[in-house]
Protein backbone atom coordinates (compact mmCIF):
# COMPACT_ATOMS: atom_id res chain seq x y z
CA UNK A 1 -76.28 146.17 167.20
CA UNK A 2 -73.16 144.08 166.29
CA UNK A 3 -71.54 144.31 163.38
CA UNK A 4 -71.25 141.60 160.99
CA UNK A 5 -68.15 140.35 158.70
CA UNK A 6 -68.12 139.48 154.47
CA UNK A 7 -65.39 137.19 153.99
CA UNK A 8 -63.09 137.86 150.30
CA UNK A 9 -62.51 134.75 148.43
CA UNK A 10 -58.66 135.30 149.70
CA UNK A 11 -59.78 135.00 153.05
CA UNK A 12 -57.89 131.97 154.37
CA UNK A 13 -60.86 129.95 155.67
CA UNK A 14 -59.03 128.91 158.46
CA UNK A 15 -59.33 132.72 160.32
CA UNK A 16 -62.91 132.57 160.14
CA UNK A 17 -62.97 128.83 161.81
CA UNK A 18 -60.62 130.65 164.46
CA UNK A 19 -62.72 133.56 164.81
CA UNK A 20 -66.16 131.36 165.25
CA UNK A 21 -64.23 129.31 168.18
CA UNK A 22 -64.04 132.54 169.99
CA UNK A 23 -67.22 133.11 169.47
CA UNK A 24 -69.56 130.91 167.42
CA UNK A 25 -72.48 133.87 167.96
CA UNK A 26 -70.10 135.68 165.39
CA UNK A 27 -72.22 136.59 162.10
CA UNK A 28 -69.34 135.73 159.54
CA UNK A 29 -70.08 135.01 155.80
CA UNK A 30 -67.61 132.84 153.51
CA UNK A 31 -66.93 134.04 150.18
CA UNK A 32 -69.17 130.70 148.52
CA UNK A 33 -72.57 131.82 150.63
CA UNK A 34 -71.83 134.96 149.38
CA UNK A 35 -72.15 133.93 145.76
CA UNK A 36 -68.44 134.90 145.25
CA UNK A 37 -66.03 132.58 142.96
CA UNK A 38 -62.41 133.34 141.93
CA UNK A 39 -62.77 135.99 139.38
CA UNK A 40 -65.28 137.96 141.37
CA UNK A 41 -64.45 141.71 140.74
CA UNK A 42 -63.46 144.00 143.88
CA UNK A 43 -66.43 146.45 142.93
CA UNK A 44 -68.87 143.88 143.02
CA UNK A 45 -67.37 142.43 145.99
CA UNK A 46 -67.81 145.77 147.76
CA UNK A 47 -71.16 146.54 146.34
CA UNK A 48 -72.38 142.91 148.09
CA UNK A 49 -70.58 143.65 151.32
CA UNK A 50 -71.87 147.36 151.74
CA UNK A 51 -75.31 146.03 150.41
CA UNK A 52 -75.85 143.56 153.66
CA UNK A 53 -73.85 146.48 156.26
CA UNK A 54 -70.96 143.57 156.72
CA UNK A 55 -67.61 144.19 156.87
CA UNK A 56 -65.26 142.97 154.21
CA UNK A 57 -62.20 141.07 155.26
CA UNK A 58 -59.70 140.69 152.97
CA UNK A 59 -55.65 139.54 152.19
CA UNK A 60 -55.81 141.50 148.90
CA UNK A 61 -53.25 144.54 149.43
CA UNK A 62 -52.34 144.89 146.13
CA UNK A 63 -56.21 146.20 144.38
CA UNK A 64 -58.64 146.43 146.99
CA UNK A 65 -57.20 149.91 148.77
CA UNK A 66 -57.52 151.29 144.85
CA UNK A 67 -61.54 149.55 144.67
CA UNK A 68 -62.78 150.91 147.83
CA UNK A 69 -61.56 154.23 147.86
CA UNK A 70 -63.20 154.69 143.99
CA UNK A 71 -66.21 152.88 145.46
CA UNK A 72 -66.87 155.43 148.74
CA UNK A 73 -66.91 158.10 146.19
CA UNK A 74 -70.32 156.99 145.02
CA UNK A 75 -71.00 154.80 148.23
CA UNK A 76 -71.12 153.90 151.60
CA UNK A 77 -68.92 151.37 153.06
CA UNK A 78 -69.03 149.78 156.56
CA UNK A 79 -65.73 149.35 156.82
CA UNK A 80 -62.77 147.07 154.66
CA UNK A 81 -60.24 145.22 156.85
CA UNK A 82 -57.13 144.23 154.98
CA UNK A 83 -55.57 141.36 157.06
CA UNK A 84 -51.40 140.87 155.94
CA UNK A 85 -50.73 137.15 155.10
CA UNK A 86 -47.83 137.37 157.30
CA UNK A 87 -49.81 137.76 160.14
CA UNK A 88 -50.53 134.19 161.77
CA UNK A 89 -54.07 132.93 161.87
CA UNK A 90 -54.46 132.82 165.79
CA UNK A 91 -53.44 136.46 165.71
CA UNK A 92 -55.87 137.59 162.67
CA UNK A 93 -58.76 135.87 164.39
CA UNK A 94 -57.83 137.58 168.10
CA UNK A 95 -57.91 141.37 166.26
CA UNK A 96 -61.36 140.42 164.56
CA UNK A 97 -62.73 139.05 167.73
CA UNK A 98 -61.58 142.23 169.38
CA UNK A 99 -63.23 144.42 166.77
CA UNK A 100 -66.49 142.48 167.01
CA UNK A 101 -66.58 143.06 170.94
CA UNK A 102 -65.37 146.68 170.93
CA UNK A 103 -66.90 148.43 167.75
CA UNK A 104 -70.45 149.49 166.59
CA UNK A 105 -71.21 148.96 163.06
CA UNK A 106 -71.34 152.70 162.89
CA UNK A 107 -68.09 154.04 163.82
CA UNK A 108 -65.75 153.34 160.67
CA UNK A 109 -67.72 153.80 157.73
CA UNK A 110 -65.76 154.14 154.75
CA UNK A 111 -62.54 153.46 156.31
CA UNK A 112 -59.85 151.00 155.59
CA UNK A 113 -57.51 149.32 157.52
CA UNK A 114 -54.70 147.15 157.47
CA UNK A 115 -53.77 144.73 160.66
CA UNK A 116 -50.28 143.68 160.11
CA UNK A 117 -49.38 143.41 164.06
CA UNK A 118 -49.03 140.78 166.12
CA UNK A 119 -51.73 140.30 168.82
């Protein structure tokens, strides 16, 4: 089984057009056909993301490290990937693509990470 990605409403949009060029099979789902809007809370966020076993993919360095590690207390998380804004979009898309091909949904619940280097 593949695993499947939960955009944040920080995503910038343009990764996931990048990511779906590499591979349109990709199951990615935007922040709007999530039901998210600015304002949507991190819990809730998480709580949708864990919900459908998708990935959350996020810019948000500053509160969502502090959200997911209170929400794996109670829950289960497939996994939170914390993409810096530094890192160009080509790049971001390349690491995502890489995870898609390489990982099972199974092997990093309730981890975070953060992909701040250059492909």
């Amino acid at each position: 089984m593949k695993i499947s990605f939960q955009a944040d409403n920080d995503l910038n949009a343009r990764i996931i057009d990048a990511i779906l060029r590499f591979n349109p099979a990709i199951d990615f789902k935007t922040a709007a056909s999530a039901g998210f809007h600015t304002g949507t809370l991190d819990p809730e966020v998480l709580k949708t993301a864990a919900g459908e076993g998708r990935i959350l993919v996020s810019h948000d360095q500053r509160t969502l490290p502090w959200h997911f590690a209170s929400f794996i207390e109670t829950h289960t998380s497939p996994r939170v990937i914390i993409i810096t804004q530094s890192l160009p979009v080509g790049d971001a898309a390349k690491w995502l693509h890489l995870i898609w091909e390489a990982a099972g949904p199974e092997e990093y619940l309730n981890r975070l990470e953060i992909i701040n280097v250059h492909f």
